[in-house]
N, C-alpha and C. Protein backbone atom coordinates (compact mmCIF):
# COMPACT_ATOMS: atom_id res chain seq x y z
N UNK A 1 -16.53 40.97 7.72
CA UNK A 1 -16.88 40.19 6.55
C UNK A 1 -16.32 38.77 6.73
N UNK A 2 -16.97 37.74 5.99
CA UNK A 2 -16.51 36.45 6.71
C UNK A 2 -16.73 35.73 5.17
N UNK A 3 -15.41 34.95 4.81
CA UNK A 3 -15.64 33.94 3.90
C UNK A 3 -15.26 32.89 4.01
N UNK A 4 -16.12 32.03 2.79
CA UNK A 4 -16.15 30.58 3.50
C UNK A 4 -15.87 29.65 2.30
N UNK A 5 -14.71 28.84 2.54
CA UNK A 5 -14.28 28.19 1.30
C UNK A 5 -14.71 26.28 1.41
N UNK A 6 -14.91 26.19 0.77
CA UNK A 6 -14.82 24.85 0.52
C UNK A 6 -14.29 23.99 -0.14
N UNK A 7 -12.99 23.30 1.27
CA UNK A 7 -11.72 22.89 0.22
C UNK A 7 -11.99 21.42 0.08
N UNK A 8 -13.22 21.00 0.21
CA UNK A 8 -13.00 19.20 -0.13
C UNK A 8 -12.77 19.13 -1.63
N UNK A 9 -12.92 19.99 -2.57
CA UNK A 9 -12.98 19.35 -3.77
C UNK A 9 -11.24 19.78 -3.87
N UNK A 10 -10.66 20.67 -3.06
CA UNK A 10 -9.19 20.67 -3.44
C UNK A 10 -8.60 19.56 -2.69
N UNK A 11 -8.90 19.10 -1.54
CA UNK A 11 -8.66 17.91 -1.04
C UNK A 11 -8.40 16.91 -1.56
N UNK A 12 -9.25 16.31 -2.34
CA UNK A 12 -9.49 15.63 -3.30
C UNK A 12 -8.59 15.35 -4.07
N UNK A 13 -8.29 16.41 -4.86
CA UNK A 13 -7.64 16.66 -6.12
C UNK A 13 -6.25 16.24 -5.45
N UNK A 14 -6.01 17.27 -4.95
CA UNK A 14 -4.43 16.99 -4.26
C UNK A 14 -3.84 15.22 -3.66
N UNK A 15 -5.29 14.91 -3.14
CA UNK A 15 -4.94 13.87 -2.57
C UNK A 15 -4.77 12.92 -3.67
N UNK A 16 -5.65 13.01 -5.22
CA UNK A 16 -5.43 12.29 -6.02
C UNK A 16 -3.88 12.34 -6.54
N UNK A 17 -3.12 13.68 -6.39
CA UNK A 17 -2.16 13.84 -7.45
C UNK A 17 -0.85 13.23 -6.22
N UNK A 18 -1.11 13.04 -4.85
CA UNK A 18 0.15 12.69 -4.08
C UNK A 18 -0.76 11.19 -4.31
N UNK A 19 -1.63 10.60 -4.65
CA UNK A 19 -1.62 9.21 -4.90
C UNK A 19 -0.28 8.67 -6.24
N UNK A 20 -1.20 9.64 -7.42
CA UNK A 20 -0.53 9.18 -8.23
C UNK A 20 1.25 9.48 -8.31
N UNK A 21 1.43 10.53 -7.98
CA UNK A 21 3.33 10.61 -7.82
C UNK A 21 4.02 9.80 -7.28
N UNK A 22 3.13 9.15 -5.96
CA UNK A 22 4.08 7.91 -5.29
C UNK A 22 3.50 6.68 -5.92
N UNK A 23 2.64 6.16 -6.53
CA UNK A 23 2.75 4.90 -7.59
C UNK A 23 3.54 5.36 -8.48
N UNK A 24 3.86 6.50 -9.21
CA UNK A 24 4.92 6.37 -10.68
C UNK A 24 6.30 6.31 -9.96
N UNK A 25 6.67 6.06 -9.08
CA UNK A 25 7.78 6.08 -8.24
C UNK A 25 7.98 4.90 -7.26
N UNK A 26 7.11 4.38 -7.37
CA UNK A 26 7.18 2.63 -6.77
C UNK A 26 8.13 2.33 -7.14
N UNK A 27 9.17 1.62 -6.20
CA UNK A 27 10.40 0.35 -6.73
C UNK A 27 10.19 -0.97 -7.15
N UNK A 28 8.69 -1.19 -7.43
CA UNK A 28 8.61 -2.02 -8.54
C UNK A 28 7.08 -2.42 -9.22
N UNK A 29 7.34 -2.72 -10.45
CA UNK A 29 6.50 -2.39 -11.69
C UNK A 29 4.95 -2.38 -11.03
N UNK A 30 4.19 -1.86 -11.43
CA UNK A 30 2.71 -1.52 -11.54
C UNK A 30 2.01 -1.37 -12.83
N UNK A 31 0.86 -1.51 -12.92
CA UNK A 31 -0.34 -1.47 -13.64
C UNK A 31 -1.23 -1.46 -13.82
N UNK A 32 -2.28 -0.79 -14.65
CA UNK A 32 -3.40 -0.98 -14.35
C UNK A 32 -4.53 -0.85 -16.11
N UNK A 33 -4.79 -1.93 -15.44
CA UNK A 33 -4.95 -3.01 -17.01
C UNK A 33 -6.91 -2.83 -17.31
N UNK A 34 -7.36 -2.82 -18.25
CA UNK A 34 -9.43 -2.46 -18.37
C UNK A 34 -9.35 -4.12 -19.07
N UNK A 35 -10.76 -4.17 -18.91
CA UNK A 35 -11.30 -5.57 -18.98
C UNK A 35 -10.74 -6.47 -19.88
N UNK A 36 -10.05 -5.67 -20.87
CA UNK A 36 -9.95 -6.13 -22.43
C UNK A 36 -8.23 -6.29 -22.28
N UNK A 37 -8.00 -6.10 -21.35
CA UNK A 37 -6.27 -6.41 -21.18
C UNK A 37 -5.42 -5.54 -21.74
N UNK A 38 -5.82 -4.24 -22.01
CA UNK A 38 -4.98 -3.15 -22.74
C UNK A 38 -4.91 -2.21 -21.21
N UNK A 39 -3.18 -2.01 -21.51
CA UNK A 39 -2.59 -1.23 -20.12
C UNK A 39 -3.47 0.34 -20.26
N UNK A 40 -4.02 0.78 -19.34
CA UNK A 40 -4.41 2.01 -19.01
C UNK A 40 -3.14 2.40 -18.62
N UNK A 41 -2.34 1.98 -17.66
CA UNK A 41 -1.42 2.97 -16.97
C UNK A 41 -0.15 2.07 -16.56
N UNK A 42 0.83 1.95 -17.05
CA UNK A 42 2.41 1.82 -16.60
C UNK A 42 3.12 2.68 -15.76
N UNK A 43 3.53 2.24 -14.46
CA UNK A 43 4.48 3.48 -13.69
C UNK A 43 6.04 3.35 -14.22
N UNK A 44 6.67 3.97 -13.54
CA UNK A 44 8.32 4.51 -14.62
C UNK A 44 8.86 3.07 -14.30
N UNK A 45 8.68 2.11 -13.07
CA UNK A 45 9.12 1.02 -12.68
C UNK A 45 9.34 -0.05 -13.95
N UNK A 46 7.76 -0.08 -14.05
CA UNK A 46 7.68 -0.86 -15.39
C UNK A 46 8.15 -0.59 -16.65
N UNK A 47 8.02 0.56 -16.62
CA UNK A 47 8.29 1.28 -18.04
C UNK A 47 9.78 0.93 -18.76
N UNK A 48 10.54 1.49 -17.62
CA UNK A 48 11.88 0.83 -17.06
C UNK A 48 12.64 -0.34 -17.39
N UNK A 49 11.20 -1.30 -17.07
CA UNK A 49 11.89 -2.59 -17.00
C UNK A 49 11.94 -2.73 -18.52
N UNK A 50 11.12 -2.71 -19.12
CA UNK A 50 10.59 -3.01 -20.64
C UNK A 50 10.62 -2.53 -21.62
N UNK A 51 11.83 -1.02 -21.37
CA UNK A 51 12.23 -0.34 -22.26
C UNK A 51 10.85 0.32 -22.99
N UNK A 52 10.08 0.90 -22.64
CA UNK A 52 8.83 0.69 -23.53
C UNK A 52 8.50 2.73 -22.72
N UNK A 53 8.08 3.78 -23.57
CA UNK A 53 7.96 5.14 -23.50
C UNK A 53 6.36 4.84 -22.73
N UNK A 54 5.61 5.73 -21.84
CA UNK A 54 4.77 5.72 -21.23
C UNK A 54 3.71 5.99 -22.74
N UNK A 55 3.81 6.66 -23.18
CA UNK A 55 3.27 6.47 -24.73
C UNK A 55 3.21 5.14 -25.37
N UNK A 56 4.27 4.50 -25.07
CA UNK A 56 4.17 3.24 -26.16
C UNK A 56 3.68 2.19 -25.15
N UNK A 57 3.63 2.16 -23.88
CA UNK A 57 2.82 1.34 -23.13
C UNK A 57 1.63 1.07 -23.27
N UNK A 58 1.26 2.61 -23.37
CA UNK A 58 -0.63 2.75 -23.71
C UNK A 58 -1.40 1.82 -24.68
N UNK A 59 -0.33 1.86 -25.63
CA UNK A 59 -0.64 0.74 -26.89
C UNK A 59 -0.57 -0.52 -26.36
N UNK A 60 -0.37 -0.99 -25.62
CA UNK A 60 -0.06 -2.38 -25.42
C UNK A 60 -1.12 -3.37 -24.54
N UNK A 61 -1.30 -4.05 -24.70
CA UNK A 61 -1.91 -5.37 -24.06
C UNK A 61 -1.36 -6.41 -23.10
N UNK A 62 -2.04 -6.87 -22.14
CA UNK A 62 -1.50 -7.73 -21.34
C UNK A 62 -0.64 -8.65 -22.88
N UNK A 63 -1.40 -9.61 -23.19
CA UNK A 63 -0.80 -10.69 -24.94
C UNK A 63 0.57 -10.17 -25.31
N UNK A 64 0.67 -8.58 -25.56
CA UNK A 64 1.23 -8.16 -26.33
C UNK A 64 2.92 -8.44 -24.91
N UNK A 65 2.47 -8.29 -24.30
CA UNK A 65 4.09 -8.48 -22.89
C UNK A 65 4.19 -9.89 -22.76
N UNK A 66 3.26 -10.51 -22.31
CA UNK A 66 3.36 -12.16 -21.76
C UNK A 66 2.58 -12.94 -23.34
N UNK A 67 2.86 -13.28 -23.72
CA UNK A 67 2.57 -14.30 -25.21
C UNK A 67 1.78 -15.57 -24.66
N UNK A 68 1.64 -16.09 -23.53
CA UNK A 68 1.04 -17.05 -22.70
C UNK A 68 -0.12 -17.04 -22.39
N UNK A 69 -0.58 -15.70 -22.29
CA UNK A 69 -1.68 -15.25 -21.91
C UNK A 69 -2.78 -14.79 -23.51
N UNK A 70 -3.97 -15.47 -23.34
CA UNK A 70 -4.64 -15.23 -24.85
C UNK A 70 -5.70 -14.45 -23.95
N UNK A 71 -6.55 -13.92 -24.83
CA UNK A 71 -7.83 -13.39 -24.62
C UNK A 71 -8.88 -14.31 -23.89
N UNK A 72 -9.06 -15.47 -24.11
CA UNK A 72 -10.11 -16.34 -23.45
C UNK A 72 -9.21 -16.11 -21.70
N UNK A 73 -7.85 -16.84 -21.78
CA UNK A 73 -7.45 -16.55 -20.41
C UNK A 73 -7.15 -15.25 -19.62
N UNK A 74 -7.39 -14.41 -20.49
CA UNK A 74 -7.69 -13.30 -19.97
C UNK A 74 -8.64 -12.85 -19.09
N UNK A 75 -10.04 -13.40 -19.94
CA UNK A 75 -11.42 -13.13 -19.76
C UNK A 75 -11.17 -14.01 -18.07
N UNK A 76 -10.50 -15.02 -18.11
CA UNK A 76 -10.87 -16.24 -17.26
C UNK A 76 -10.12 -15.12 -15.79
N UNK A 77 -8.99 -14.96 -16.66
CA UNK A 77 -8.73 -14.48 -14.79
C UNK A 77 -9.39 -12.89 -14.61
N UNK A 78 -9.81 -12.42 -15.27
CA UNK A 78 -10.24 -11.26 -14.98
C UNK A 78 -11.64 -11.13 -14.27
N UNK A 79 -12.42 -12.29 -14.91
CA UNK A 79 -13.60 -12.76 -14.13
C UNK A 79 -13.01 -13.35 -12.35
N UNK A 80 -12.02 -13.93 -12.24
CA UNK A 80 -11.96 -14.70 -11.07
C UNK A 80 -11.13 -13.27 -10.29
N UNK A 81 -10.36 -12.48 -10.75
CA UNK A 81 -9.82 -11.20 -10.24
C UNK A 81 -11.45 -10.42 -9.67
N UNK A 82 -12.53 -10.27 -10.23
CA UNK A 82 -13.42 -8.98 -10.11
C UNK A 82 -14.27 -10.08 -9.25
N UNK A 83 -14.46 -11.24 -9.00
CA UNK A 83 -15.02 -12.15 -7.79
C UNK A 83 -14.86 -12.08 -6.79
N UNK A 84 -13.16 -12.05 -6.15
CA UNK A 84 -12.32 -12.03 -5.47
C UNK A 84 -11.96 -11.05 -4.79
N UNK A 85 -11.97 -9.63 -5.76
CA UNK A 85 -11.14 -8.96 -5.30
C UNK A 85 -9.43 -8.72 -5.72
């Protein structure tokens, strides 16, 4: 009898979850920010720095950390970020 597995989709998975364990463990801050400048994702680095619960990050906005940064200049570098690269 002969069986036959197909592990790319565990591949995958796994490979996603040793991505993400070694970014929340970076020695220094990360992020990852959607068009509108609200943090999708803080690693413990950042979290760290800013006293701020991975919960209470979620809430937050690029504006809401750097006060310098408005929404128009947001738009501006986010357009010249997705040009670029």
């Amino acid at each position: 009898m002969y069986y036959f597995l197909n592990i790319t989709q565990w591949i995958r998975v796994n490979q996603l979850d040793i991505m993400g364990r070694l970014i929340e463990q970076l020695p220094f801050e990360m992020l990852w920010v959607d068009v509108d400048s609200n943090i999708i994702y803080a690693n413990e680095k950042f979290r760290e720095t800013i006293g701020y619960s991975k919960k209470e990050c979620e809430k937050l906005s690029i504006p809401d950390i750097n006060v310098t940064v408005t929404p128009e200049s947001w738009k501006d570098h986010w357009d010249i970020v997705h040009e670029t690269g």
